[in-house]
PDB file of N, CA and C in Angstrom:
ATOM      1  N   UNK A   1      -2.664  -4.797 -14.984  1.00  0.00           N
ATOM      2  CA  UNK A   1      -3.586  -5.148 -13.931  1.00  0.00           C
ATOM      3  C   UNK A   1      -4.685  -6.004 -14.542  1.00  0.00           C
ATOM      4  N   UNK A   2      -5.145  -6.946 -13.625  1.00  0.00           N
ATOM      5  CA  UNK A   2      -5.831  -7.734 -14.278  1.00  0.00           C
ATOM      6  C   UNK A   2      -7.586  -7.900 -13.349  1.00  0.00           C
ATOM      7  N   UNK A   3      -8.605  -8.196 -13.793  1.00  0.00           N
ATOM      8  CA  UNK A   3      -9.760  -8.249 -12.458  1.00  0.00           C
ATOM      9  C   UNK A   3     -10.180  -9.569 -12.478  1.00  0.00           C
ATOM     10  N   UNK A   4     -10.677  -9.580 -11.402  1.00  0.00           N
ATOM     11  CA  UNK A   4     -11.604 -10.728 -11.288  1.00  0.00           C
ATOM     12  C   UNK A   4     -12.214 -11.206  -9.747  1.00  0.00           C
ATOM     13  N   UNK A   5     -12.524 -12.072  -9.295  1.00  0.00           N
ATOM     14  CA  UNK A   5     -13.993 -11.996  -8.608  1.00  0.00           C
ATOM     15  C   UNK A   5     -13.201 -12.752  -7.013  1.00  0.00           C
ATOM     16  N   UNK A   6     -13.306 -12.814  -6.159  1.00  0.00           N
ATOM     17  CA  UNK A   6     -13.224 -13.006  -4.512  1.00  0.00           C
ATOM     18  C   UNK A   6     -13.711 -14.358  -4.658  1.00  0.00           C
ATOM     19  N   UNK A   7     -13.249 -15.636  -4.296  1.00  0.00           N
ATOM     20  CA  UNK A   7     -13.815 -16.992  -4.412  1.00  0.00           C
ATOM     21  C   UNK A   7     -14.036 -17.454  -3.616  1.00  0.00           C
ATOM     22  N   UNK A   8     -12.648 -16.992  -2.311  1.00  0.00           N
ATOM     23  CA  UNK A   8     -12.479 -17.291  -1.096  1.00  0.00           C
ATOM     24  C   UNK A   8     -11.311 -16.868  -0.530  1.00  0.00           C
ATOM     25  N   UNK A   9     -11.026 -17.304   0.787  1.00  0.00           N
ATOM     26  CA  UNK A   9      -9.410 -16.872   1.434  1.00  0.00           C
ATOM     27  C   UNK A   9      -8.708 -18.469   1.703  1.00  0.00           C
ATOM     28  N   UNK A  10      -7.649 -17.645   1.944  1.00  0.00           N
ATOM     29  CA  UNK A  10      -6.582 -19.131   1.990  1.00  0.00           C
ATOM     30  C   UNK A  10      -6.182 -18.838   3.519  1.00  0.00           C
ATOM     31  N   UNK A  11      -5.872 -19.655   4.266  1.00  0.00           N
ATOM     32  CA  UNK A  11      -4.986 -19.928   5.574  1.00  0.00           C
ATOM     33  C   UNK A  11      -3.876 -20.415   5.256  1.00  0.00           C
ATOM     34  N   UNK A  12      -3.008 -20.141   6.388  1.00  0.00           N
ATOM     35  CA  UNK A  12      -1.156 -21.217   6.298  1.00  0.00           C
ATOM     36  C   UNK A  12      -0.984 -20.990   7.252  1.00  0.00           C
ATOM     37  N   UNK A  13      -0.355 -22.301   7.235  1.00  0.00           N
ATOM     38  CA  UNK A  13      -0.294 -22.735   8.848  1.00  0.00           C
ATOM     39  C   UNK A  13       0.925 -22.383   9.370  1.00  0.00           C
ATOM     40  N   UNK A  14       2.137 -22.362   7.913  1.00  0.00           N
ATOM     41  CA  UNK A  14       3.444 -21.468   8.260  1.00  0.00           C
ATOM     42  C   UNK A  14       3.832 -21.162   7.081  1.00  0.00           C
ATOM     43  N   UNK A  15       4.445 -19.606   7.403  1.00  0.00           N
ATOM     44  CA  UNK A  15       4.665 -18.470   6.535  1.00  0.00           C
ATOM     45  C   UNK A  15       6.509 -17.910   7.285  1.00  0.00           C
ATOM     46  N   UNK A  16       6.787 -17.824   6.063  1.00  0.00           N
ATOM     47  CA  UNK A  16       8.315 -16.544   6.470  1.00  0.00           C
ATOM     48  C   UNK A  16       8.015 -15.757   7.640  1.00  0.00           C
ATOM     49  N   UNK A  17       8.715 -14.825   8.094  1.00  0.00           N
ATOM     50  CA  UNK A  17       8.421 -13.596   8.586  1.00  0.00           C
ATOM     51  C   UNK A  17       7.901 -12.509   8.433  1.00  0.00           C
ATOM     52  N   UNK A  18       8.295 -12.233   7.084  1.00  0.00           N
ATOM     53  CA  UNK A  18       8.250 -10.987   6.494  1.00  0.00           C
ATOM     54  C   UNK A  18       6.327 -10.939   6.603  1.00  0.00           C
ATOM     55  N   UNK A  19       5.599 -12.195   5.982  1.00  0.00           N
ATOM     56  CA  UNK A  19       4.083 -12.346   5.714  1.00  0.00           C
ATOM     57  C   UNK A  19       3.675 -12.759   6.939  1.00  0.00           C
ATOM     58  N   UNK A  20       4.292 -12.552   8.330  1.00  0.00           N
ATOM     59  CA  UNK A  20       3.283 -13.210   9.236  1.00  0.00           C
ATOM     60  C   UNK A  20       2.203 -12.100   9.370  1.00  0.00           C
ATOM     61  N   UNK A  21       0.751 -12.953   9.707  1.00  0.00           N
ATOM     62  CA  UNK A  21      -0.246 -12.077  10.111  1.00  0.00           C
ATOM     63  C   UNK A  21      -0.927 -11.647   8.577  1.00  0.00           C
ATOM     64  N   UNK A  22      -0.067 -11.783   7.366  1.00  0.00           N
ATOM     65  CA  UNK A  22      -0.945 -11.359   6.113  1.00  0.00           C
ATOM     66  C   UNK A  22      -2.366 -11.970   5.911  1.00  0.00           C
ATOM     67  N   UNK A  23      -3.108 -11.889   5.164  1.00  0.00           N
ATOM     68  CA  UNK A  23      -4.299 -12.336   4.319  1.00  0.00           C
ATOM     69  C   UNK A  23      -4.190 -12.770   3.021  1.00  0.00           C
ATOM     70  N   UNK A  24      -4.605 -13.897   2.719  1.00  0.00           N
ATOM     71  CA  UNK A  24      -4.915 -14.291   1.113  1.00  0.00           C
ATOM     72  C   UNK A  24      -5.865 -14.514   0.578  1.00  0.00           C
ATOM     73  N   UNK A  25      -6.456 -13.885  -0.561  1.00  0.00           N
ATOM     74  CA  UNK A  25      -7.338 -13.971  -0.969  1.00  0.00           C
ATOM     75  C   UNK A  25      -7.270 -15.285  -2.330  1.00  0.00           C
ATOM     76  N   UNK A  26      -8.358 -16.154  -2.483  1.00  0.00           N
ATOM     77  CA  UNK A  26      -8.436 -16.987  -3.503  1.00  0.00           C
ATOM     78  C   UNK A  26      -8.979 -16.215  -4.896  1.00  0.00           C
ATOM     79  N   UNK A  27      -8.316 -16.007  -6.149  1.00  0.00           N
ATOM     80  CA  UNK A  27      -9.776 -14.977  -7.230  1.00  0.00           C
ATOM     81  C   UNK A  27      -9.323 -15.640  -8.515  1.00  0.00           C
ATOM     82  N   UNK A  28     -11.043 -15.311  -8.751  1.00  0.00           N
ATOM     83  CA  UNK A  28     -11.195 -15.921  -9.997  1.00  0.00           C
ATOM     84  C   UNK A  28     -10.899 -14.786 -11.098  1.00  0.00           C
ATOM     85  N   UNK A  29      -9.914 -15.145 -12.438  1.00  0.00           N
ATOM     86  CA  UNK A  29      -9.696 -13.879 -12.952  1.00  0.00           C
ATOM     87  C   UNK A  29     -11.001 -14.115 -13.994  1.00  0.00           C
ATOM     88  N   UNK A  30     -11.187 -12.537 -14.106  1.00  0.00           N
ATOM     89  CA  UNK A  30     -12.363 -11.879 -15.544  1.00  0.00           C
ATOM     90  C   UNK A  30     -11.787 -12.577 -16.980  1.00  0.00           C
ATOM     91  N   UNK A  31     -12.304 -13.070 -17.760  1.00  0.00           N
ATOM     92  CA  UNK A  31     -11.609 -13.293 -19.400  1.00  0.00           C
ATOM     93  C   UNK A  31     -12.678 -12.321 -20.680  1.00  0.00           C
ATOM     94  N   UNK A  32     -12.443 -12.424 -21.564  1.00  0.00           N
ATOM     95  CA  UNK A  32     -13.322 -11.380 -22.237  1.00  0.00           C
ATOM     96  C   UNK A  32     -14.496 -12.086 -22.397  1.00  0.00           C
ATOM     97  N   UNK A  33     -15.172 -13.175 -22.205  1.00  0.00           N
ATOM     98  CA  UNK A  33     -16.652 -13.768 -21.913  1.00  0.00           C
ATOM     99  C   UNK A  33     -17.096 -12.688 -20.743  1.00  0.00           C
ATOM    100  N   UNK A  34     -16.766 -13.126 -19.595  1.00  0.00           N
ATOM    101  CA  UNK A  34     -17.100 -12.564 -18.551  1.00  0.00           C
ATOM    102  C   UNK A  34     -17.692 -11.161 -18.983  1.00  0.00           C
ATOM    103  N   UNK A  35     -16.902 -10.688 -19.615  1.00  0.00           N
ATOM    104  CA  UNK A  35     -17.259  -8.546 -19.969  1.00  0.00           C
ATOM    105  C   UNK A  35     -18.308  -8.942 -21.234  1.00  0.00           C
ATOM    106  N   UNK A  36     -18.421 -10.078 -22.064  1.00  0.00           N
ATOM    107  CA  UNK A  36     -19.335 -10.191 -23.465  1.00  0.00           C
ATOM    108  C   UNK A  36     -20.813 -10.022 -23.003  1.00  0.00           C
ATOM    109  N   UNK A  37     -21.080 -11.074 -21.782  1.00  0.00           N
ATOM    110  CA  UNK A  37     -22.103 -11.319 -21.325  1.00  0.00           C
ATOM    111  C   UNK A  37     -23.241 -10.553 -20.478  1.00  0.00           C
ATOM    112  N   UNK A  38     -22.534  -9.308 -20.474  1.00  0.00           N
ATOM    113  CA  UNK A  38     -23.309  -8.415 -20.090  1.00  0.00           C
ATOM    114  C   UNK A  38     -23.996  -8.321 -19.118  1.00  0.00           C
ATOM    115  N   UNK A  39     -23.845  -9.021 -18.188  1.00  0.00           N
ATOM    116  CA  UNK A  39     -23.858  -9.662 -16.617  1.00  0.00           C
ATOM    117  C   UNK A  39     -23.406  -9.041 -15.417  1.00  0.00           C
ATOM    118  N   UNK A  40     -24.220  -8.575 -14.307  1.00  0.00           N
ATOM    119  CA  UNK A  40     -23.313  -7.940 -13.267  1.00  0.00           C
ATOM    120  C   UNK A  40     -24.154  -8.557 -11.980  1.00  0.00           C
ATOM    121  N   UNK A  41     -22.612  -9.828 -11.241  1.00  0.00           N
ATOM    122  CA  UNK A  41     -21.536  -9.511 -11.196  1.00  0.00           C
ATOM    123  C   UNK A  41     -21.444 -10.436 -12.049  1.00  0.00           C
ATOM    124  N   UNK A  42     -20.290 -10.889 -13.081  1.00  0.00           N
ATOM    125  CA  UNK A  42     -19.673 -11.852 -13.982  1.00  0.00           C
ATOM    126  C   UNK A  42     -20.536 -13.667 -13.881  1.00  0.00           C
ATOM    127  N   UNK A  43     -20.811 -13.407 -14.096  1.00  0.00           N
ATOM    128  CA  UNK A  43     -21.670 -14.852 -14.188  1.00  0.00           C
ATOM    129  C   UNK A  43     -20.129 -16.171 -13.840  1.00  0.00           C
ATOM    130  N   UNK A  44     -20.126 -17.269 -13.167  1.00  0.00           N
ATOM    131  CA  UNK A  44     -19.343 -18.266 -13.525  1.00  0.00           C
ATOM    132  C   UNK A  44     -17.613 -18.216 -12.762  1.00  0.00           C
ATOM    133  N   UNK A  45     -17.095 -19.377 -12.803  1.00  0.00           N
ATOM    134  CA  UNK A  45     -15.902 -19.132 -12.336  1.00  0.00           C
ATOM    135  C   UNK A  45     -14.962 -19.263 -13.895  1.00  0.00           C
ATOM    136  N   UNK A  46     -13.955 -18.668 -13.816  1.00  0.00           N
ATOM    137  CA  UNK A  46     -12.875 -18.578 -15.168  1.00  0.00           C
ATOM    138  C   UNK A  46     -12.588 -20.001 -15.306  1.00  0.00           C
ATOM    139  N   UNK A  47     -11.971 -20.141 -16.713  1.00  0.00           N
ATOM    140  CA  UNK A  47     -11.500 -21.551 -16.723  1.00  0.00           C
ATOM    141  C   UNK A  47      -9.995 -21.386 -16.615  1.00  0.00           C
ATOM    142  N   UNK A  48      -9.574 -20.464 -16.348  1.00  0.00           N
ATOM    143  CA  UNK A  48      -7.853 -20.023 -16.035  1.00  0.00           C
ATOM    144  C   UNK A  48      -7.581 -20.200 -13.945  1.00  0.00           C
ATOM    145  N   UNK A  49      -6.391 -20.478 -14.345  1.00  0.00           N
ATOM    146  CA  UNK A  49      -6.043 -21.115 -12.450  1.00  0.00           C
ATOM    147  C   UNK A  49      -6.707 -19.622 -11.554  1.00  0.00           C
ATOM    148  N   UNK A  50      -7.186 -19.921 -10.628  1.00  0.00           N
ATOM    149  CA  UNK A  50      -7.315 -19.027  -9.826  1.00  0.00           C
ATOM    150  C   UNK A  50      -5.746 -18.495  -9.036  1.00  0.00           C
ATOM    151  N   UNK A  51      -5.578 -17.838  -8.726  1.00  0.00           N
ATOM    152  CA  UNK A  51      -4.266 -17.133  -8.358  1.00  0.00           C
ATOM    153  C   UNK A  51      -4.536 -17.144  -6.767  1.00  0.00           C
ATOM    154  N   UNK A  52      -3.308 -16.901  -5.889  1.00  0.00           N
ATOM    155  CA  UNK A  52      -4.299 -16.417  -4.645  1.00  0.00           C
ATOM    156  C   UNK A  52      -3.028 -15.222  -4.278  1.00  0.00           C
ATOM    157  N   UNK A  53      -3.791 -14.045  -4.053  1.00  0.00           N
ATOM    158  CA  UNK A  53      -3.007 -13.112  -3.760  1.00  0.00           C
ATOM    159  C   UNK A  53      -2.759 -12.974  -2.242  1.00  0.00           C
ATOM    160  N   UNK A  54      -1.968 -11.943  -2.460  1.00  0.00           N
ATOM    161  CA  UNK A  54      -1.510 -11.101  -1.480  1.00  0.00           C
ATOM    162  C   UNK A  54      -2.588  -9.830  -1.052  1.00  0.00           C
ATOM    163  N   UNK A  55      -3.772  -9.762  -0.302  1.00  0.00           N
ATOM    164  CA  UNK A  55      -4.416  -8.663   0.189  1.00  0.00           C
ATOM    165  C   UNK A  55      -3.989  -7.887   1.623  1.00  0.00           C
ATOM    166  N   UNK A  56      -3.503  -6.573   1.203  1.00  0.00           N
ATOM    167  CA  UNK A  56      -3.772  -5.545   2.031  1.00  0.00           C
ATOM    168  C   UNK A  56      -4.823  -4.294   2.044  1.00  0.00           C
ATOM    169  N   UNK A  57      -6.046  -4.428   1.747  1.00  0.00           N
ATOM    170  CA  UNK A  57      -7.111  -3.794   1.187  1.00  0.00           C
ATOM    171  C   UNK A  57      -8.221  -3.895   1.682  1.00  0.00           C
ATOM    172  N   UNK A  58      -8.425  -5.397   2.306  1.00  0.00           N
ATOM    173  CA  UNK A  58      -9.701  -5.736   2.880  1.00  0.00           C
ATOM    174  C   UNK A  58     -10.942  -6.443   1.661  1.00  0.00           C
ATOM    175  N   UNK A  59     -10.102  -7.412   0.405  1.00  0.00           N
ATOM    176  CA  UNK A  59     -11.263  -7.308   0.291  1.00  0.00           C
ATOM    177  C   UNK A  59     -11.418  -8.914   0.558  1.00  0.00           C
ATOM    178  N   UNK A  60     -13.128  -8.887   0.168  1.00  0.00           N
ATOM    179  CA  UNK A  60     -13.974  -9.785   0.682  1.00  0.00           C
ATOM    180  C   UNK A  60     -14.645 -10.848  -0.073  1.00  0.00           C
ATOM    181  N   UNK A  61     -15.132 -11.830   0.140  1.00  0.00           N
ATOM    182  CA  UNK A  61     -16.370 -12.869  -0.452  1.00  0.00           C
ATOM    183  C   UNK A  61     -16.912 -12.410  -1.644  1.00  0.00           C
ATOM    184  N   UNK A  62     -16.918 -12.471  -3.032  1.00  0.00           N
ATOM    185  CA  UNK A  62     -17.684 -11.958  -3.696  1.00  0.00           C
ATOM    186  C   UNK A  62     -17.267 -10.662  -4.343  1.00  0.00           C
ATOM    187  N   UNK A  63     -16.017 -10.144  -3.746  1.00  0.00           N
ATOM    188  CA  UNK A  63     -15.571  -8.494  -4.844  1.00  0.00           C
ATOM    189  C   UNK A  63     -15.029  -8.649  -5.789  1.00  0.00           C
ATOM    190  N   UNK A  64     -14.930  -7.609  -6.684  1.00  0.00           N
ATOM    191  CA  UNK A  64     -13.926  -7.249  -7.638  1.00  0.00           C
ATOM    192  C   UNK A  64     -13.024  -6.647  -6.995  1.00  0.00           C
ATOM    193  N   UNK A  65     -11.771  -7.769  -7.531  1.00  0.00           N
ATOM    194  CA  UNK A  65     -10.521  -6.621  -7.349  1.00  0.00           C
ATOM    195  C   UNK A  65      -9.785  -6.541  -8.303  1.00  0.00           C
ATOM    196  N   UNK A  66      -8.855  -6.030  -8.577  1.00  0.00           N
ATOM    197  CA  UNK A  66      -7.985  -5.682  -9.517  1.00  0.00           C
ATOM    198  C   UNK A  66      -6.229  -6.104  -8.962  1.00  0.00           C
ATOM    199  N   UNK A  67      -5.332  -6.959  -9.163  1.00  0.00           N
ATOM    200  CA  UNK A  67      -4.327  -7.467  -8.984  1.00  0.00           C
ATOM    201  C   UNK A  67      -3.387  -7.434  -9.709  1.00  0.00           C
ATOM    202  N   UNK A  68      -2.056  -7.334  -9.389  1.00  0.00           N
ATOM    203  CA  UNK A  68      -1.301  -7.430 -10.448  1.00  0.00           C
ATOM    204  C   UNK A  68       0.035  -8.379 -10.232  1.00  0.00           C
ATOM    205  N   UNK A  69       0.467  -9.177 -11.291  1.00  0.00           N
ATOM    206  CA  UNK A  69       1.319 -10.466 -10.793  1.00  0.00           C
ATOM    207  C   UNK A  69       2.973 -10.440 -11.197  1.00  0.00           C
ATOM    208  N   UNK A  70       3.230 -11.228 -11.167  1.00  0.00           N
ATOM    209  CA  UNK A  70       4.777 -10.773 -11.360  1.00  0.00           C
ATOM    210  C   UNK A  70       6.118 -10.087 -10.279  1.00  0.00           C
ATOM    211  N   UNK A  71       6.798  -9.955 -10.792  1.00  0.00           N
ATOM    212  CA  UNK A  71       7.546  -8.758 -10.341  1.00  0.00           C
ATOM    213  C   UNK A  71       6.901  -7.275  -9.677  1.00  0.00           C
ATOM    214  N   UNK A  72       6.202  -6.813 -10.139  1.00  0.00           N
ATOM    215  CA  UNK A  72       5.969  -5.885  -9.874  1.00  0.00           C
ATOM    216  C   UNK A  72       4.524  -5.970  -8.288  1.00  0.00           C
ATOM    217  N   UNK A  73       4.125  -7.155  -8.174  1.00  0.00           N
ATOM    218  CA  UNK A  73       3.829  -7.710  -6.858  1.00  0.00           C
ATOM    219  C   UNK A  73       4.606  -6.980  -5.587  1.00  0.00           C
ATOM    220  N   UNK A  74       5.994  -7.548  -5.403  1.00  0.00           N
ATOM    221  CA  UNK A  74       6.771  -7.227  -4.627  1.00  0.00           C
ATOM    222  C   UNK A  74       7.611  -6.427  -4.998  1.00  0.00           C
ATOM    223  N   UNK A  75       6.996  -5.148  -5.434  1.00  0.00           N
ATOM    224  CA  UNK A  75       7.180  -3.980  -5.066  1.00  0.00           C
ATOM    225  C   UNK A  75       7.132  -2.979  -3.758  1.00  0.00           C
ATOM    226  N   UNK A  76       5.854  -3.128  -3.676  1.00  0.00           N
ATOM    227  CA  UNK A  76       5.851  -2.313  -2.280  1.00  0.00           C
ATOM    228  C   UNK A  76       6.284  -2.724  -1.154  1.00  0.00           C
ATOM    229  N   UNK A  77       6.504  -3.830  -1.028  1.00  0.00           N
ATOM    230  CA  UNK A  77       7.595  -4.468  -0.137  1.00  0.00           C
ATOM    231  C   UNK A  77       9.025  -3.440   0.242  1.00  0.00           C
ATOM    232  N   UNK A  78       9.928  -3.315   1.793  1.00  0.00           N
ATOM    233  CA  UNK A  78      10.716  -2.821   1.713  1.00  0.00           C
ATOM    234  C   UNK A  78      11.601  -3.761   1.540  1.00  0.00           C
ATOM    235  N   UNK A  79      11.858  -5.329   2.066  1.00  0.00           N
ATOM    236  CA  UNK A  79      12.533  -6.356   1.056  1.00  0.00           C
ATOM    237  C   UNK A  79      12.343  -7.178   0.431  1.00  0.00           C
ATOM    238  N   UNK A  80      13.204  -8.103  -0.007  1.00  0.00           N
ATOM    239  CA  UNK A  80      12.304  -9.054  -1.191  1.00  0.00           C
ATOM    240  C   UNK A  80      11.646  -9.944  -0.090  1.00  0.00           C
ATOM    241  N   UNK A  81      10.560 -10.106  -0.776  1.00  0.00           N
ATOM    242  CA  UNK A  81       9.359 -10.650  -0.380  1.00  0.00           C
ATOM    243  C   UNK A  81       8.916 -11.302  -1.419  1.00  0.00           C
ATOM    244  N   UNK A  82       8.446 -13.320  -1.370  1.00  0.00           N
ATOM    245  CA  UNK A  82       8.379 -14.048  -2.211  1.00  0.00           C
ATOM    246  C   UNK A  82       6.443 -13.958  -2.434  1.00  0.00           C
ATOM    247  N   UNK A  83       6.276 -12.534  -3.018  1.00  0.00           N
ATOM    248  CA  UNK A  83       4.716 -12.386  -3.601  1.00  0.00           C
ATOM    249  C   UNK A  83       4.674 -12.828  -5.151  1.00  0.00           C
ATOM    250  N   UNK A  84       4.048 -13.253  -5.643  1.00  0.00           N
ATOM    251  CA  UNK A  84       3.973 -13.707  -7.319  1.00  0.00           C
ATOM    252  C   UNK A  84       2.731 -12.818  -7.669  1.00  0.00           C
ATOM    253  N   UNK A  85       1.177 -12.157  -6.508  1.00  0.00           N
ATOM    254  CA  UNK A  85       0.602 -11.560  -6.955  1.00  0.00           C
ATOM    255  C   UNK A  85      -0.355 -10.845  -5.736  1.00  0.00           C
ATOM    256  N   UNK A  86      -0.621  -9.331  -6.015  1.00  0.00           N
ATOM    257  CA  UNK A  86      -1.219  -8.829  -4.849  1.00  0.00           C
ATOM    258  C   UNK A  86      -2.281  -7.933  -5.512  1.00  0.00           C
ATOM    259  N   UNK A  87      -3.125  -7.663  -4.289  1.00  0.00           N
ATOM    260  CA  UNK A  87      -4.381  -7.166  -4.574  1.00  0.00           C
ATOM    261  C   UNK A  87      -3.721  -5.103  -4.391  1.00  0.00           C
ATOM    262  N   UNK A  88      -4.451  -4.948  -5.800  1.00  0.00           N
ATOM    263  CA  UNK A  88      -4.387  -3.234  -5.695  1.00  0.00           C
ATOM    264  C   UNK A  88      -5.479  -2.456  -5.865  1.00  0.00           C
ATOM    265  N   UNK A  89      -6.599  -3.004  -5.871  1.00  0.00           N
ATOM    266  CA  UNK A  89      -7.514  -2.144  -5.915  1.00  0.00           C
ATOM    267  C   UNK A  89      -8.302  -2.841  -5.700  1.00  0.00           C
ATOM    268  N   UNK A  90      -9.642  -2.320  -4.986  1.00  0.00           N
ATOM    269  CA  UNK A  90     -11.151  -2.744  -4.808  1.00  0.00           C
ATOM    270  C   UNK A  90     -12.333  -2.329  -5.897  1.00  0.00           C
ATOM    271  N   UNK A  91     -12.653  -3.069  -7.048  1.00  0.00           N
ATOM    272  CA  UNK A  91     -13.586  -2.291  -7.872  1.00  0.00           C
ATOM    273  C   UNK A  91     -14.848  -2.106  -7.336  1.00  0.00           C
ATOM    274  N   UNK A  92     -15.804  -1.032  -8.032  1.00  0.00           N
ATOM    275  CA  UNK A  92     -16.918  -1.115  -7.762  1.00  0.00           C
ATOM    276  C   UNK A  92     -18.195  -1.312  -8.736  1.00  0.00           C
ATOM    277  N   UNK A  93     -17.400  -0.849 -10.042  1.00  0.00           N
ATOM    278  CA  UNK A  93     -18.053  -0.913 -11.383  1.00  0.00           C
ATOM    279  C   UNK A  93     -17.506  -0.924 -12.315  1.00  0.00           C
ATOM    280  N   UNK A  94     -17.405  -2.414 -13.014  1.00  0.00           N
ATOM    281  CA  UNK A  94     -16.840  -2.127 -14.155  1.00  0.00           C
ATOM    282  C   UNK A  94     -18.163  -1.921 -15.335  1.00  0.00           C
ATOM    283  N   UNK A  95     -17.903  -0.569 -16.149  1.00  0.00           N
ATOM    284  CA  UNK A  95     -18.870  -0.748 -17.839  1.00  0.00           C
ATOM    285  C   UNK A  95     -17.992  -1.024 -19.023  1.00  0.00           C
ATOM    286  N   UNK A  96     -18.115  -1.694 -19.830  1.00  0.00           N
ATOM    287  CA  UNK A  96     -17.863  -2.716 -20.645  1.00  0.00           C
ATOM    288  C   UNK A  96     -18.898  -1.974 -22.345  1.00  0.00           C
ATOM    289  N   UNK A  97     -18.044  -1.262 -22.909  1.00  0.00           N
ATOM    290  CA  UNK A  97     -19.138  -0.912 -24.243  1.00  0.00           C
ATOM    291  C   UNK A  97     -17.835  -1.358 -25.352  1.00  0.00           C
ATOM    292  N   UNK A  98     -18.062  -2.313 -25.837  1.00  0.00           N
ATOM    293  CA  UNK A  98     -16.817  -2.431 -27.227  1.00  0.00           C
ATOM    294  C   UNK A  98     -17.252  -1.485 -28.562  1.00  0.00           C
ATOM    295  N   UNK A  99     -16.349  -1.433 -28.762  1.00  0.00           N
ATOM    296  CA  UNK A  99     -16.947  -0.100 -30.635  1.00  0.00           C
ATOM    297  C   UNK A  99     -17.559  -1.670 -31.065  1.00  0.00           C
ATOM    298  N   UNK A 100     -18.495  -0.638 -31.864  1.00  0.00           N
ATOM    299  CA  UNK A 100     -19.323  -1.453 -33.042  1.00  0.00           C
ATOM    300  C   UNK A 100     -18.139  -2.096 -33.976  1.00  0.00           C
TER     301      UNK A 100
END
């Protein structure tokens, strides 16, 4: 699972079946700067592609979520379903202490 920050949502104008009516979220993923800087919420957008998931969760403008990509996306799906990455969790706090 990977986090990072709500940028925006995506529209389509046409989708399969299986996704009609879904939501996409645009997110920026966290890199280990983001957690160095000691910053809340993450200062900056990543310099890695933004992804745009698959949300069934609700989240919004500005959250942390937690996503995970791949295969294991379209999982919870009951058939295959062409997801590359979906939203699984809503964070609320991440703390960040590395060992000395």
């Amino acid at each position: 699972m990977r986090l990072g920050t709500v940028i925006g949502r995506v529209t389509l104008c046409q989708t399969i079946p299986a996704l009609r009516g879904a939501r996409w979220l645009l997110v920026s993923p966290f890199a280990r700067g983001h957690f160095q800087q000691r910053t809340e919420p993450p200062a900056g957008l990543s310099r890695e592609p933004s992804p745009v998931i698959y949300d069934d969760l609700g989240g919004g403008l500005g959250d942390t979520v937690g996503f995970v990509e791949g295969r294991e996306a379209a999982m919870p799906f009951d058939r295959d379903t062409p997801v590359d990455a979906i939203n699984v969790a809503l964070v609320d706090d991440v703390f960040y202490s590395p060992l000395p």
